[in-house]
Protein backbone atom coordinates (compact mmCIF):
# COMPACT_ATOMS: atom_id res chain seq x y z
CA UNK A 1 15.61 9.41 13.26
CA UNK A 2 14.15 12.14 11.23
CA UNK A 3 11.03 11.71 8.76
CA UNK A 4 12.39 9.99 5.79
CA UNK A 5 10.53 12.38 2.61
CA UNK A 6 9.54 10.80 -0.62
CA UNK A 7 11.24 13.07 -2.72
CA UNK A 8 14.81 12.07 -1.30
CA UNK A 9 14.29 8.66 -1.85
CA UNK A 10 16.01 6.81 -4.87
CA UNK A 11 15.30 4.20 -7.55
CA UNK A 12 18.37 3.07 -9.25
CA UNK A 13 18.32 0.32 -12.60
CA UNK A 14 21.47 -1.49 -13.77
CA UNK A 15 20.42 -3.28 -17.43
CA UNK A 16 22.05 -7.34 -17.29
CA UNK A 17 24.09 -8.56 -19.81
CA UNK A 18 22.70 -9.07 -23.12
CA UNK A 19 22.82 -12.66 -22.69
CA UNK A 20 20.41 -12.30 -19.63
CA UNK A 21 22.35 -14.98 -18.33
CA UNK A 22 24.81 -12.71 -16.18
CA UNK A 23 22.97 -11.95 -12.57
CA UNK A 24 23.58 -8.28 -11.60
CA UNK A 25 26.08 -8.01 -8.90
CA UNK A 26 24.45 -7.09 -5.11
CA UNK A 27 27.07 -4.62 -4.59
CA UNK A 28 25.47 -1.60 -3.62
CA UNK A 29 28.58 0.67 -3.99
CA UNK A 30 29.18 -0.14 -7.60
CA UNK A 31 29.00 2.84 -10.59
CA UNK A 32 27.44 0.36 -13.17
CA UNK A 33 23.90 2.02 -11.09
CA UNK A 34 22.15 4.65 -12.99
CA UNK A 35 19.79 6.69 -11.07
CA UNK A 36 16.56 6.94 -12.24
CA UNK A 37 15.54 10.74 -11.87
CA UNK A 38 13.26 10.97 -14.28
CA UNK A 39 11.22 9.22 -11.68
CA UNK A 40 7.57 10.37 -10.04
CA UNK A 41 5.85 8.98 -7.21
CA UNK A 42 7.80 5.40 -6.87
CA UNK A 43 5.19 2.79 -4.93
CA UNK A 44 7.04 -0.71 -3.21
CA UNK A 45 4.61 -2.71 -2.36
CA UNK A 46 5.88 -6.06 -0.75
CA UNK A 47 2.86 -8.61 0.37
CA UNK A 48 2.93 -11.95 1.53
CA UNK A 49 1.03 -15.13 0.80
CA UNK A 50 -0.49 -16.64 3.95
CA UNK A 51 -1.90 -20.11 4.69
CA UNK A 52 -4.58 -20.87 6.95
CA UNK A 53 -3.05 -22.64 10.20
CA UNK A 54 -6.03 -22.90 12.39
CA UNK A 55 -6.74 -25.50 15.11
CA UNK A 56 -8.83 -26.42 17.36
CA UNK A 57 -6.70 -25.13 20.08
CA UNK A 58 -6.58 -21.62 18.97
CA UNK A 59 -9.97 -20.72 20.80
CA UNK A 60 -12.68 -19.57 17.70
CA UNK A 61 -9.40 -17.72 16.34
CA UNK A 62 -8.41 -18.39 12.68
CA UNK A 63 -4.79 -18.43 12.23
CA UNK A 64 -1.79 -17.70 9.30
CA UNK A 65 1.48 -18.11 8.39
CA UNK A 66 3.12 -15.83 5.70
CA UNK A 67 4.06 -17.65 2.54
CA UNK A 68 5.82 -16.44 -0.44
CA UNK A 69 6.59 -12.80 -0.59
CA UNK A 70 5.10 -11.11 -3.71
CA UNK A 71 6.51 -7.59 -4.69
CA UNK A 72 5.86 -5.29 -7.31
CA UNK A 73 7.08 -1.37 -7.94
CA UNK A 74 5.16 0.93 -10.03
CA UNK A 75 6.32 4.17 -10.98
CA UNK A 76 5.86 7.24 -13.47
CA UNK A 77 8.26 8.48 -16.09
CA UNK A 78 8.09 12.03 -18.25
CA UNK A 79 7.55 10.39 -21.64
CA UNK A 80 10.87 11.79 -22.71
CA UNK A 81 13.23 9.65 -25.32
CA UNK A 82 16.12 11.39 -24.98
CA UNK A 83 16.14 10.09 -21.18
CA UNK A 84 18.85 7.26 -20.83
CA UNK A 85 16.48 5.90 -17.67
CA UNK A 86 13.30 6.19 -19.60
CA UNK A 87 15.02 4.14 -22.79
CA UNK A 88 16.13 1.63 -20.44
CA UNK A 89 12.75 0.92 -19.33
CA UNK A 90 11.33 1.38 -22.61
CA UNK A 91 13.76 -1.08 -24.29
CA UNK A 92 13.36 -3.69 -21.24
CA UNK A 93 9.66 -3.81 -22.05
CA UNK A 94 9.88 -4.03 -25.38
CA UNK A 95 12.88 -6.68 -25.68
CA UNK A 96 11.98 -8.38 -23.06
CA UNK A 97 15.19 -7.44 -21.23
CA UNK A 98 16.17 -8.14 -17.28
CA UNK A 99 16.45 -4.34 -15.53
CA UNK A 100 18.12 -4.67 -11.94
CA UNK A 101 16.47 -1.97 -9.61
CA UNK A 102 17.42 -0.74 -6.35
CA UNK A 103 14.68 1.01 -4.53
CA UNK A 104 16.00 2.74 -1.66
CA UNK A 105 14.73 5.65 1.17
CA UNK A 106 18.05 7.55 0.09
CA UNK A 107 21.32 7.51 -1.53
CA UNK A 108 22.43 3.80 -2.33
CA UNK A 109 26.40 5.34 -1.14
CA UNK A 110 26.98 5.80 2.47
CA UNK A 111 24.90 9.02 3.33
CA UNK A 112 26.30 11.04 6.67
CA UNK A 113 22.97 11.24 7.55
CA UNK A 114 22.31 7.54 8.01
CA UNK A 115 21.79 4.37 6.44
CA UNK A 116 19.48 4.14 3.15
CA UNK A 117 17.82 0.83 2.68
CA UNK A 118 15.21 -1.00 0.61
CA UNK A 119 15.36 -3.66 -2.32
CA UNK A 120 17.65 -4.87 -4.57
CA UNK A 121 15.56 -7.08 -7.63
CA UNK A 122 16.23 -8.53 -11.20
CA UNK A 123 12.93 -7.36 -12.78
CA UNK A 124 10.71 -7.64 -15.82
CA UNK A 125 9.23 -4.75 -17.20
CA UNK A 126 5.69 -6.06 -17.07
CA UNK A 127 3.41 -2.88 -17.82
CA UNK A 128 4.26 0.38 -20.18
CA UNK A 129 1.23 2.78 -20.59
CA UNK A 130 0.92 5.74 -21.94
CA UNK A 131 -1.83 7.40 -20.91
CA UNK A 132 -2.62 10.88 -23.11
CA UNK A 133 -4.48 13.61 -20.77
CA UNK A 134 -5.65 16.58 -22.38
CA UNK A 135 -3.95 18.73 -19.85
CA UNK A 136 -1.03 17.11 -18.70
CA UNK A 137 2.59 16.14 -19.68
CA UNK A 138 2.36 12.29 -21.21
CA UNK A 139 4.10 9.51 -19.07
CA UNK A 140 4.81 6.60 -19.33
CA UNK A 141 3.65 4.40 -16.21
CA UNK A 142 5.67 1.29 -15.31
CA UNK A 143 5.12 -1.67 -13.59
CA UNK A 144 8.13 -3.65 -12.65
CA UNK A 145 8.06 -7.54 -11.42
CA UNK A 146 10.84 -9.34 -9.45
CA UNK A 147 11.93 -12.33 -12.50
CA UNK A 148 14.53 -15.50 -12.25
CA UNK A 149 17.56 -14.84 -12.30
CA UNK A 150 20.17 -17.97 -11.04
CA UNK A 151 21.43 -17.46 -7.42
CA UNK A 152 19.87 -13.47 -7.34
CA UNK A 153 16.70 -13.41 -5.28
CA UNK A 154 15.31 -10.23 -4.23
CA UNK A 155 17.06 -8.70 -1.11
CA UNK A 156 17.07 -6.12 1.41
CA UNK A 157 19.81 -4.24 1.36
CA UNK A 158 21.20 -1.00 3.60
CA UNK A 159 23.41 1.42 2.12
CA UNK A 160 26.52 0.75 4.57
CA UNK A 161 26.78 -2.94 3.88
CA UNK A 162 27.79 -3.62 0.62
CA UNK A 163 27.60 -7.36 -0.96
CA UNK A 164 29.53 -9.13 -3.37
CA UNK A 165 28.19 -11.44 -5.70
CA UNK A 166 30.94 -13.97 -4.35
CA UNK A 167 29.24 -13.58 -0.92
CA UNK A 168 25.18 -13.16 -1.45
CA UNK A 169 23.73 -11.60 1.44
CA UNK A 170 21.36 -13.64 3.79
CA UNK A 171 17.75 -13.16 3.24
């Protein structure tokens, strides 16, 4: 497999009902996904709790078990209000509104290529700055959280499996 390149990677949001009540549907194949190409420099960062299992028998060596996963993607946006992906973040910050994302190494559809994959989340909108260099273009930078959501945990997903909300995909 060839090196995988940030820039052809994707980040896709799909807004909940306004209820917030309705989970988003884990079908990766569905239209209702806008991509998000007003994007820059996308970070996933996944971590894991862990708690201390030593013993005795474990010869001076501490030991862990992973615990709850913890996840977290930040990203930069062109401060630009005409963007439809920039006022969906913008709105889901300042509303309080669920944002679906799906942050994948490539295109979400079936790619000839290969498989895409990465994670599907129901996410607050936890940090909005604007920071205001002298020099630069403004942007906003975003923090997204995974949030609750009935029966839609996080998942990893791959671009040539799609899931149906009927069938949730094991995780």
């Amino acid at each position: 497999m060839a090196a995988v390149l940030g820039l052809d990677a994707k980040l896709y949001a799909r807004v909940l009902s306004s209820d917030h009540l309705t989970p988003c549907s884990y079908d990766t194949a569905q239209s209702e996904w806008v991509e998000l190409t007003n994007v820059r420099d996308v970070t996933l960062d996944m971590t894991k709790g862990d708690a201390d299992v030593t013993t005795r028998s474990n010869s001076g060596w501490k030991a862990t078990i992973g615990t709850l996963k913890d996840g977290t993607i930040d990203f930069e946006m062109i401060w630009d209000g005409a963007d439809n992906g920039f006022k969906i973040m913008k709105t889901a910050f300042l509303e309080n509104k669920t944002v679906a994302l799906l942050v994948m190494d490539g295109p979400k559809n079936k790619d000839p290529n290969g498989s895409a994959q990465g994670l599907m989340v129901n996410c607050s909108i936890t940090k909005f700055t604007r920071p205001e260099p002298l020099e630069d273009a403004l942007k906003a930078q975003i923090t997204a959280r995974p949030t609750y959501v009935t029966g839609k945990p996080p998942v990893w997903v791959e671009s040539d499996t799609t899931y149906t909300a009927s069938e949730p995909p094991n995780a």
